[in-house]
Structure formats: C-alpha cells, structure tokens
Protein backbone atom coordinates (compact mmCIF):
# COMPACT_ATOMS: atom_id res chain seq x y z
CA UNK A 1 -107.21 -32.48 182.87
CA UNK A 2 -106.93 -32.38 186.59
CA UNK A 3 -105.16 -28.80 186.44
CA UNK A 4 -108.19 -27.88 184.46
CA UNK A 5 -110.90 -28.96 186.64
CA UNK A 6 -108.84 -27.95 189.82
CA UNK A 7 -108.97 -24.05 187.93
CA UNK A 8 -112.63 -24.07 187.33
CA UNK A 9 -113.40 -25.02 190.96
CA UNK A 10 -111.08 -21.99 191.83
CA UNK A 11 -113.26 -19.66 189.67
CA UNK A 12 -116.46 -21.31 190.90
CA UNK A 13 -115.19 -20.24 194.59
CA UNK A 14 -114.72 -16.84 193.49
CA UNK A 15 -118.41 -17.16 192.39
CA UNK A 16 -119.39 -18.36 195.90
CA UNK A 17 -117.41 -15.99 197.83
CA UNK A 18 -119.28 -12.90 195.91
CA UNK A 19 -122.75 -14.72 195.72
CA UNK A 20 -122.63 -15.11 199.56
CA UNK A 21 -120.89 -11.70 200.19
CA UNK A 22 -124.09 -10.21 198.11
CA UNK A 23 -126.29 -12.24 200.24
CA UNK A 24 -124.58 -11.01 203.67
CA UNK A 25 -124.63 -7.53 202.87
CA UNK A 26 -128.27 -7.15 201.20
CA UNK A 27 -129.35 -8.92 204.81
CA UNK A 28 -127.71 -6.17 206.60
CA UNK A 29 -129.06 -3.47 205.18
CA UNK A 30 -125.54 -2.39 203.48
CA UNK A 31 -126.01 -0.01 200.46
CA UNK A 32 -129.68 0.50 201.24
CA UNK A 33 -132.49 3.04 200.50
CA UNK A 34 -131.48 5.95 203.11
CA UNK A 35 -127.74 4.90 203.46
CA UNK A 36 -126.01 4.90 206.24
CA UNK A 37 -128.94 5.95 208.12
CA UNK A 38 -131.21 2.57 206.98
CA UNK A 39 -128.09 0.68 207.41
CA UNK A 40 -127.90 1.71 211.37
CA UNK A 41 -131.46 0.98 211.52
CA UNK A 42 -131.59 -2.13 209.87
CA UNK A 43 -128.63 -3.60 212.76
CA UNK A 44 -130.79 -2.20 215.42
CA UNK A 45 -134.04 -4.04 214.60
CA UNK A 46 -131.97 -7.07 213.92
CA UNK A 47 -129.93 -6.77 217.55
CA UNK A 48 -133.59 -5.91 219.19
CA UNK A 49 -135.54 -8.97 217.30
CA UNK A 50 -132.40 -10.99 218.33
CA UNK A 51 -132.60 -10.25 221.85
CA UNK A 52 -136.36 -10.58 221.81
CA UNK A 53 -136.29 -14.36 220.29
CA UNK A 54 -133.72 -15.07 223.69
CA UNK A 55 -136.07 -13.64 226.19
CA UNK A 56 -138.97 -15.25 224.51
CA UNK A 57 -138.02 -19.04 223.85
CA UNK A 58 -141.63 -20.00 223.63
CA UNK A 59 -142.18 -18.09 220.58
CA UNK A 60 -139.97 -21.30 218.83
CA UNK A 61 -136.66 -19.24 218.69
CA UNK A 62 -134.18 -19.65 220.81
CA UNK A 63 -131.21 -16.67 220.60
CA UNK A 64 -127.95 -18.29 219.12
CA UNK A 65 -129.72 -20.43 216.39
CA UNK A 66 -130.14 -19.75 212.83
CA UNK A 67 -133.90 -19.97 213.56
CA UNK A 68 -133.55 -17.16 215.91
CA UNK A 69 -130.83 -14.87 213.43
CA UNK A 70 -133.11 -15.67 210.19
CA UNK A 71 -135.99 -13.80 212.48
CA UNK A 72 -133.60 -11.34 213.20
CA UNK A 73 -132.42 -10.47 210.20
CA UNK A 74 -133.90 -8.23 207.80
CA UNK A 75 -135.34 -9.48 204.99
CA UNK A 76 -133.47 -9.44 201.67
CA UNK A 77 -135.42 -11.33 199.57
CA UNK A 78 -137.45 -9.05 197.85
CA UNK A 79 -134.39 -7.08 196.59
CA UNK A 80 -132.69 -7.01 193.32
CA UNK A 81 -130.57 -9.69 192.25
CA UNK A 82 -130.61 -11.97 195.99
CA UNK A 83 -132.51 -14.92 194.49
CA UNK A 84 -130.05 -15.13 191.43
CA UNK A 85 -127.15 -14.52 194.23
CA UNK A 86 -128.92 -17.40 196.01
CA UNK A 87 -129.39 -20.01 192.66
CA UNK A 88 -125.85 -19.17 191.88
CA UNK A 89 -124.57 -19.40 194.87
CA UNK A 90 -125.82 -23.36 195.60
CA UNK A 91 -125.28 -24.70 192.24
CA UNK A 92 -121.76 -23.26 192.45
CA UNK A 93 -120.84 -24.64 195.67
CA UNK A 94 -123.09 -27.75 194.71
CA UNK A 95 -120.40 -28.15 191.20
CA UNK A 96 -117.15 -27.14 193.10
CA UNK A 97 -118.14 -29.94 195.66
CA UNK A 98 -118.05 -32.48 192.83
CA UNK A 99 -114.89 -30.87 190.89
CA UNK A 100 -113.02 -30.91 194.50
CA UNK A 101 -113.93 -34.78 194.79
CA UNK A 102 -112.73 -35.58 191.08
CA UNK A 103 -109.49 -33.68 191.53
CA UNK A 104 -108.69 -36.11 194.68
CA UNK A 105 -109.84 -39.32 193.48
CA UNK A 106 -108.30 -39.21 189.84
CA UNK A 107 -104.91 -36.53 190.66
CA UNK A 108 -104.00 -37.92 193.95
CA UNK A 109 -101.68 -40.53 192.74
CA UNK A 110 -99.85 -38.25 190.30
CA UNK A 111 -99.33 -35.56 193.06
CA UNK A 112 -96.32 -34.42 194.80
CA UNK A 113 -96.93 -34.02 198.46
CA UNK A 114 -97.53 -30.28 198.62
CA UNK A 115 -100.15 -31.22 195.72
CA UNK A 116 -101.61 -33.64 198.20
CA UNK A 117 -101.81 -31.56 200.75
CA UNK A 118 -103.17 -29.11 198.98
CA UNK A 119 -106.27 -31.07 197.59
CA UNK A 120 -106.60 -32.49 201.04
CA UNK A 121 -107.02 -28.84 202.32
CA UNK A 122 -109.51 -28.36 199.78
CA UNK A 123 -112.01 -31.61 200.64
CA UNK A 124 -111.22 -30.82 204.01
CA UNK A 125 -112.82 -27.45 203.76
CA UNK A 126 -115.60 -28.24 201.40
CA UNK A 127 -117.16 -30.31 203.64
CA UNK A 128 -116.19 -27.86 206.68
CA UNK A 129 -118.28 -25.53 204.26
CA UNK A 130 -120.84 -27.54 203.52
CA UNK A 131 -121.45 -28.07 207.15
CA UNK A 132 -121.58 -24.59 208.62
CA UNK A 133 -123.64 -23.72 205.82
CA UNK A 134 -126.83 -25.15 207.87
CA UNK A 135 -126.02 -22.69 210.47
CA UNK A 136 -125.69 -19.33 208.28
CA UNK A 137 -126.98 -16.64 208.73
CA UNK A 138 -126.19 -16.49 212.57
CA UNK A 139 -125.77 -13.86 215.26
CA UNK A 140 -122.05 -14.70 215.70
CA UNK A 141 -119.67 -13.33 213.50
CA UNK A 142 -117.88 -16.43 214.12
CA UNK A 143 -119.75 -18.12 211.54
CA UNK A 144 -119.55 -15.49 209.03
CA UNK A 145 -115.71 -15.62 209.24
CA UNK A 146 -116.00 -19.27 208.99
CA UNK A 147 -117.66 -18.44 206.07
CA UNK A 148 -115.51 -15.95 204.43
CA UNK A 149 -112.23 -17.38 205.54
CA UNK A 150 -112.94 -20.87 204.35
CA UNK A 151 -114.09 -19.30 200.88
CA UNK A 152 -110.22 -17.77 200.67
CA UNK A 153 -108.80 -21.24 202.28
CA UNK A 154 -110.58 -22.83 199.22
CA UNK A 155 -109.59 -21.08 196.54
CA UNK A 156 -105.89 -20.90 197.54
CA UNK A 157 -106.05 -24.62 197.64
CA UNK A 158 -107.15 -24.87 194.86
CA UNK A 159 -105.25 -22.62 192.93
CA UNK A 160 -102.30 -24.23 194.40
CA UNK A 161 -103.03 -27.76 192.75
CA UNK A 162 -103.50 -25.92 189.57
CA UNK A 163 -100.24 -24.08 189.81
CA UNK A 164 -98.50 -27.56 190.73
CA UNK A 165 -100.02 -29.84 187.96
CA UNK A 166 -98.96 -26.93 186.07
CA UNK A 167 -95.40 -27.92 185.59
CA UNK A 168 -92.75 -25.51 184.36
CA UNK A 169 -94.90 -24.59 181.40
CA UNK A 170 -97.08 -22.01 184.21
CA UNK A 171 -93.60 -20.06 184.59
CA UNK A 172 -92.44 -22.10 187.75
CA UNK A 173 -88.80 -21.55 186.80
CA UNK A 174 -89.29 -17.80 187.46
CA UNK A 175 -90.05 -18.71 191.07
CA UNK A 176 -87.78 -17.84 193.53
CA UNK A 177 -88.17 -19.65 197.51
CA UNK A 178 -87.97 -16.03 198.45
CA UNK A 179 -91.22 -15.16 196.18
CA UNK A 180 -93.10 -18.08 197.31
CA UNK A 181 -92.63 -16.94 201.19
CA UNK A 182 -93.65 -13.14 200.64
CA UNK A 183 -96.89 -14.82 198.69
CA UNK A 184 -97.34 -16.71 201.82
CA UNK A 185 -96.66 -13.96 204.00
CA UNK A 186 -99.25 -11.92 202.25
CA UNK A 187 -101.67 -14.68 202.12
CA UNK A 188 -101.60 -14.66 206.01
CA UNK A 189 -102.09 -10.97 206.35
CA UNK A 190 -105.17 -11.54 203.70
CA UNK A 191 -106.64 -13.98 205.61
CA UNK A 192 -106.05 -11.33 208.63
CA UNK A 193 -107.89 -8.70 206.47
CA UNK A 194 -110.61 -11.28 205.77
CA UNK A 195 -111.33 -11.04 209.99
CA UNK A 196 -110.99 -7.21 210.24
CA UNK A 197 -113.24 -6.68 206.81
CA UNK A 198 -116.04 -9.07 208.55
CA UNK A 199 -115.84 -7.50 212.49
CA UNK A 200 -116.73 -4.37 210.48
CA UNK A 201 -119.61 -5.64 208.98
CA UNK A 202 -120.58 -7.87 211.87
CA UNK A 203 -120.75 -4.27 213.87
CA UNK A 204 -122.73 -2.03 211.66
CA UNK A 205 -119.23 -0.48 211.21
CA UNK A 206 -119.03 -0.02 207.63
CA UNK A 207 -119.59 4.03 207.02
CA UNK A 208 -117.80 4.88 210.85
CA UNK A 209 -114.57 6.35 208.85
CA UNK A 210 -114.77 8.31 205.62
CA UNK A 211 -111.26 9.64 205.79
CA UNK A 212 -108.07 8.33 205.30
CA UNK A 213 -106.20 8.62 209.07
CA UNK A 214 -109.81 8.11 210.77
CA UNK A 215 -109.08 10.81 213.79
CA UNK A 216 -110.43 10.17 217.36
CA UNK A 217 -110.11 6.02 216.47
CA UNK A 218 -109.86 3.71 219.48
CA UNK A 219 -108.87 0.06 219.77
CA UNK A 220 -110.97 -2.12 221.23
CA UNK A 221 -110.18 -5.63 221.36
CA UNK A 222 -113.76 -6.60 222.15
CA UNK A 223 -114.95 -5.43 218.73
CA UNK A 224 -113.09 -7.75 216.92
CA UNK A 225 -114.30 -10.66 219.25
CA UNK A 226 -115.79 -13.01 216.87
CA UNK A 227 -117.57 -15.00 219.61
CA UNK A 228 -119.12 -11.59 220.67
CA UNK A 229 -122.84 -11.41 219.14
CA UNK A 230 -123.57 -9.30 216.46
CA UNK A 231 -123.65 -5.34 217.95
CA UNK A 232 -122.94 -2.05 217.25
CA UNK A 233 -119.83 -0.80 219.31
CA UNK A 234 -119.69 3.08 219.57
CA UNK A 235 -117.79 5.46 216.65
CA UNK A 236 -114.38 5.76 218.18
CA UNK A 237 -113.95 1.72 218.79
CA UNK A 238 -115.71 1.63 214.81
CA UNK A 239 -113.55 3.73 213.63
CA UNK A 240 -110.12 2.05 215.54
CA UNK A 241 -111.42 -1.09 213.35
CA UNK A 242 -111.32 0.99 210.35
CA UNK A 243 -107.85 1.94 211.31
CA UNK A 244 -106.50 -1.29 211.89
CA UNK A 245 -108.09 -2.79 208.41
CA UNK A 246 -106.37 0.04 206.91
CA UNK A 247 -102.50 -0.29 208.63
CA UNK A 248 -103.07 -4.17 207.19
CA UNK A 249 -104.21 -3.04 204.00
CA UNK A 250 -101.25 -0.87 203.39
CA UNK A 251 -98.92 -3.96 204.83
CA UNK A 252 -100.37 -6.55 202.20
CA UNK A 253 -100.09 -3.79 199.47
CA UNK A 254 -96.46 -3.32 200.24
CA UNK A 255 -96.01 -7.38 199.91
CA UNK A 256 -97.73 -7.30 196.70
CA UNK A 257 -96.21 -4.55 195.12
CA UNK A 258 -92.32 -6.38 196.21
CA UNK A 259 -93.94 -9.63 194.59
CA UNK A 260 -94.89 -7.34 191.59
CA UNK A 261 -91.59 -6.04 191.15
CA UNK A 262 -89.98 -9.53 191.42
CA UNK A 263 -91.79 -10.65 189.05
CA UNK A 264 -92.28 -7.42 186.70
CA UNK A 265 -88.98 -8.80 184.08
CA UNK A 266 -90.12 -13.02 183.58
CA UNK A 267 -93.77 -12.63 183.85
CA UNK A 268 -95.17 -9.31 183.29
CA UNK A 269 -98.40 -10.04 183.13
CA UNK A 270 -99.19 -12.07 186.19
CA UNK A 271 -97.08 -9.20 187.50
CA UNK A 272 -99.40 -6.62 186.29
CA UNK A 273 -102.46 -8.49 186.82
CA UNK A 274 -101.54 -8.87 190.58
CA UNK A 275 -100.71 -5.30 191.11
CA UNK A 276 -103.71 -4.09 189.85
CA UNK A 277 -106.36 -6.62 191.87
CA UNK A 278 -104.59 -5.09 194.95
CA UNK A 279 -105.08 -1.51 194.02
CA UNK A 280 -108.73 -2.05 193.03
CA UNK A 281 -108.83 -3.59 196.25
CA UNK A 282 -108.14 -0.24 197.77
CA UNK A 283 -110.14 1.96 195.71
CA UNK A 284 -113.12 -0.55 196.28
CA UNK A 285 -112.94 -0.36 200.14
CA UNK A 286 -112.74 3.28 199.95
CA UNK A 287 -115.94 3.34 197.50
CA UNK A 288 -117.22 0.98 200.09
CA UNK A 289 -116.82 3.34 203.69
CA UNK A 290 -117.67 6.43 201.72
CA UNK A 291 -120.81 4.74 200.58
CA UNK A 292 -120.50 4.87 196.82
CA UNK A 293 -122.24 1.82 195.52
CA UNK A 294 -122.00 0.59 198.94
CA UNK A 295 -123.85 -3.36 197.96
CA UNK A 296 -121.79 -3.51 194.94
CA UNK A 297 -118.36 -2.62 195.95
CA UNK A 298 -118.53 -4.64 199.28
CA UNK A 299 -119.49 -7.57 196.95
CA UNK A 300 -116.57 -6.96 194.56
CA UNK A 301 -114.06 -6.26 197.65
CA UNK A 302 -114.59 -9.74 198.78
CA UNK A 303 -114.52 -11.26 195.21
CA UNK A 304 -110.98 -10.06 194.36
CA UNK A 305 -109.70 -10.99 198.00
CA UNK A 306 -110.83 -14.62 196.99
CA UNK A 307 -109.05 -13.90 193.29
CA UNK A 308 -105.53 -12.64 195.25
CA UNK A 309 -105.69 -15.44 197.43
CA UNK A 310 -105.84 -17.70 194.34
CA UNK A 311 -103.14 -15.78 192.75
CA UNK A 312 -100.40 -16.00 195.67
CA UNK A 313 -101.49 -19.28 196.13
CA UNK A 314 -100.45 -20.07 192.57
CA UNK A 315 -97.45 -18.67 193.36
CA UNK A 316 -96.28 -20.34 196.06
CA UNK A 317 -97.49 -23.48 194.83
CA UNK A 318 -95.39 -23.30 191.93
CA UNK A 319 -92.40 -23.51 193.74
CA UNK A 320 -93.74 -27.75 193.73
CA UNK A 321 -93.77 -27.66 189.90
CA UNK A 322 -90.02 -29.35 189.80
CA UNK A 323 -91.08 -32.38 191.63
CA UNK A 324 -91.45 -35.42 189.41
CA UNK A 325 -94.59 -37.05 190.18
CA UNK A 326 -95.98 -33.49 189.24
CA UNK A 327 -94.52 -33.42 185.87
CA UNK A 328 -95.54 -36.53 185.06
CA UNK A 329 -98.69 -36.18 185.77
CA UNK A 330 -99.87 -32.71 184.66
C-alpha cells in the first residue's frame, strides 16, 4: 500500500513539474503570437516594468518581491489552458502533500534506512516547496531553479521509496552497485541540466541557437548566475549557454544509453522505456530552440526530465530492495 501511494505522489509530481513549467513559459512569452520576436519583447517589458517598480517604491512595489515580478511579468492568464495548468497544478501539489505525509507516518517503521532517508528527502522538500511557492513568480532565477530542481528532488525521492518497498518482485536482483552509481551519476548531471535548461529561460535565451554546434558561442559565467536578476545577455554568451546545455545533454545521454544496455537482457522494457524518454528528450529541446511548438515542447521537456529522474531514482533505489525491514514490509 505504501509503494502504491509513494508511486502516485511520483506521478502527481510529474503533473506539477509540467503544470508549473506551462505556467513559467506562457508568463514569458515562450511560444507566443510573433515568435521569437514577441518572446524578446515580452522579456523586455518585463526587465523595464521590473526596473521601474525598484525606482518607484511608492507605487507599492518594491523590485525583488513577487509583488514587484507579478507586475512585471506579462500576463498569461487570458491564454489557453493556464487556468487548468493553475487548478491542476494546486490540487496536485495540495494531494502529493498529503500522500508524502501518509507514506512517512504509516511506512517509516517498515523502512530500511535508504527508504528513510528517502521519504525524509521527500517531506523535507514538500514543505521547502510549499514555502517558496509564496514567492513565485520572482525576478531571480534562483527561485525558479528552486522550483524546478525541487520538482526533480521530489520525484526521485519518491520513486526511490517505491522502488525499495518494491522488494525483489520490481527486478532488484537485476541491479548491479555499478548500475545504481551510473543512475546516480546521471541523476546529478540531470539535476545540472535542470540549471542550464532554466538560465536559458531566465535570459530570454531560448531561440539564440538553432543549429547543432551553435558557432560564434561564448561562455559567460555571469549568465548562469542564478542570483543575477532576470536579463537578456547578448547572442554569443546565449548561445555559449546553448552550448553548454548541449555538451551535458550528450553526457547524460551517453549514461543512459550504458544503463540501457546493462539492462537491455533482464529487463527490456524498463530498458527500452528509459532509452526512449532520453531521446525524446533531445528531439523535444531541439523542437523547443527551433521554435516548433515552442509552449508545448518546453512543457513536455521538463515533464520527462521529472519522469527520468523518477526512473534512475528507481534504479538506484532498488539496490535497498534486499534489506529486510523492506521485504517485510512492502
């Protein structure tokens, strides 16, 4: 029962993680009428209302609030689908909040300790959630990749209690230590992505590179300052980000492919399932800098980064299936 309601809080997460990457993109303009061209637009007006709200505190905003962003921002109400994105969004997080509190109050006792850490991770971050949720949207990126990273954080947790609880029947045996360490490799390097992915969309950044080796890129450390407010930086340091996101791409593709073949002969289908999420991951953040579908494929991009994270979280967390408290208890 526990593994059950541990796996439908994972799902629910993927639900938040695309509700709220909707949300974030719609408010920045991404995919709209006139793309890229709105899109530039769009971050200007919000980086000039910004700046306006600092240098005029008596109009009741103060730069650096959410009062002052909200003004900012442009509005994304009155397009398609936002106010479902927004129901869905709070009476998922508002159900994975009470699933995350069963799962530690009626599994704790029959977890192992990676179990327990694991659920601890995920109350942990809930709340941590919960919390900076009274502060989005906001002009630092910070608080988007607050956002973004703790929706990842969550769902590996949680998919790592399921994978636990699930004993040997989930395929545990077929887990080697070395598997469970490339998962957690790649986990890092997704969580890595998650911060490159967001800088780019914190900076307006999201149609700077339409080909593959994005020629004349520069790295510029500043651009992926997340305590840096939210501004364009000029095409060459936009299209080094691009770069970057790409080299780590290709590095987390070539750890999922290895765990693919590992895993190819005793479980096939996980195998193939996992191989495939990470090549639609590619083809969707190629639909998304060339601009095809631009609001829908950014959505989806972050959606199946919150499914892989589940997925090599599984993994690795299976590795805690041969404990006893575990099996007694799943």
């Amino acid at each position: 029962m526990i593994r059950i309601l541990a796996v439908l809080a994972c799902l629910l997460t993927v639900c938040i993680t695309a509700s709220s990457a909707f949300i974030r993109h719609a408010r920045n303009g991404v995919g709209c009428e006139g793309w890229p061209d709105c899109h530039h637009a769009a971050g200007a007006a919000a980086a000039s209302a910004a700046g306006s709200a600092g240098a005029d505190a008596a109009g009741g905003a103060v730069a650096g609030t959410p009062e002052a962003t909200r003004a900012a921002a442009p509005t994304a109400e009155g397009l398609p689908g936002v106010r479902l994105a927004r129901s869905l969004h709070r009476v998922s997080a508002t159900l994975v909040g009470v699933l995350v509190l069963l799962v530690v109050v009626f599994g704790w006792s029959s977890m192992g300790a990676p179990g327990r850490v694991a659920a601890s991770v995920a109350l942990v971050d809930t709340v941590f959630l919960a919390w900076l949720g009274r502060y989005t949207p906001h002009d630092l990126p910070l608080v988007t990749l607050g956002n973004v990273a703790g929706g990842l954080l969550l769902a590996a947790a949680l998919a790592w209690v399921a994978a636990a609880r699930g004993g040997r029947r989930a395929g545990a045996a077929s887990r080697t230590s070395g598997q469970a360490r490339i998962a957690l490799l790649a986990l890092a390097l997704l969580g890595l992505l998650a911060w490159g992915g967001t800088m780019i969309g914190a900076r307006h950044a999201i149609d700077a590179c339409g080909t593959p080796l994005c020629t004349g890129a520069r790295f510029d450390a500043a651009a992926m300052n997340p305590l840096r407010a939210t501004v364009a930086v000029d095409a060459a340091a936009a299209r080094g980000m691009h770069l970057g996101h790409r080299l780590a791409g290709l590095a987390f593709a070539a750890l999922v492919a290895l765990l693919a073949l590992g895993l190819r002969a005793a479980r096939p289908a996980f195998a193939a399932l996992l191989a495939t999420l990470a090549l639609a991951q590619i083809l969707l953040g190629a639909g998304t800098a060339l601009g095809v579908q631009a609001l829908t494929t950014a959505t989806l991009h972050n959606a199946l980064a919150a499914l892989l994270a589940a997925m090599l979280a599984a993994l690795a967390g299976g590795t805690t299936a041969s404990m006893p408290a575990v099996r007694s208890g799943a």
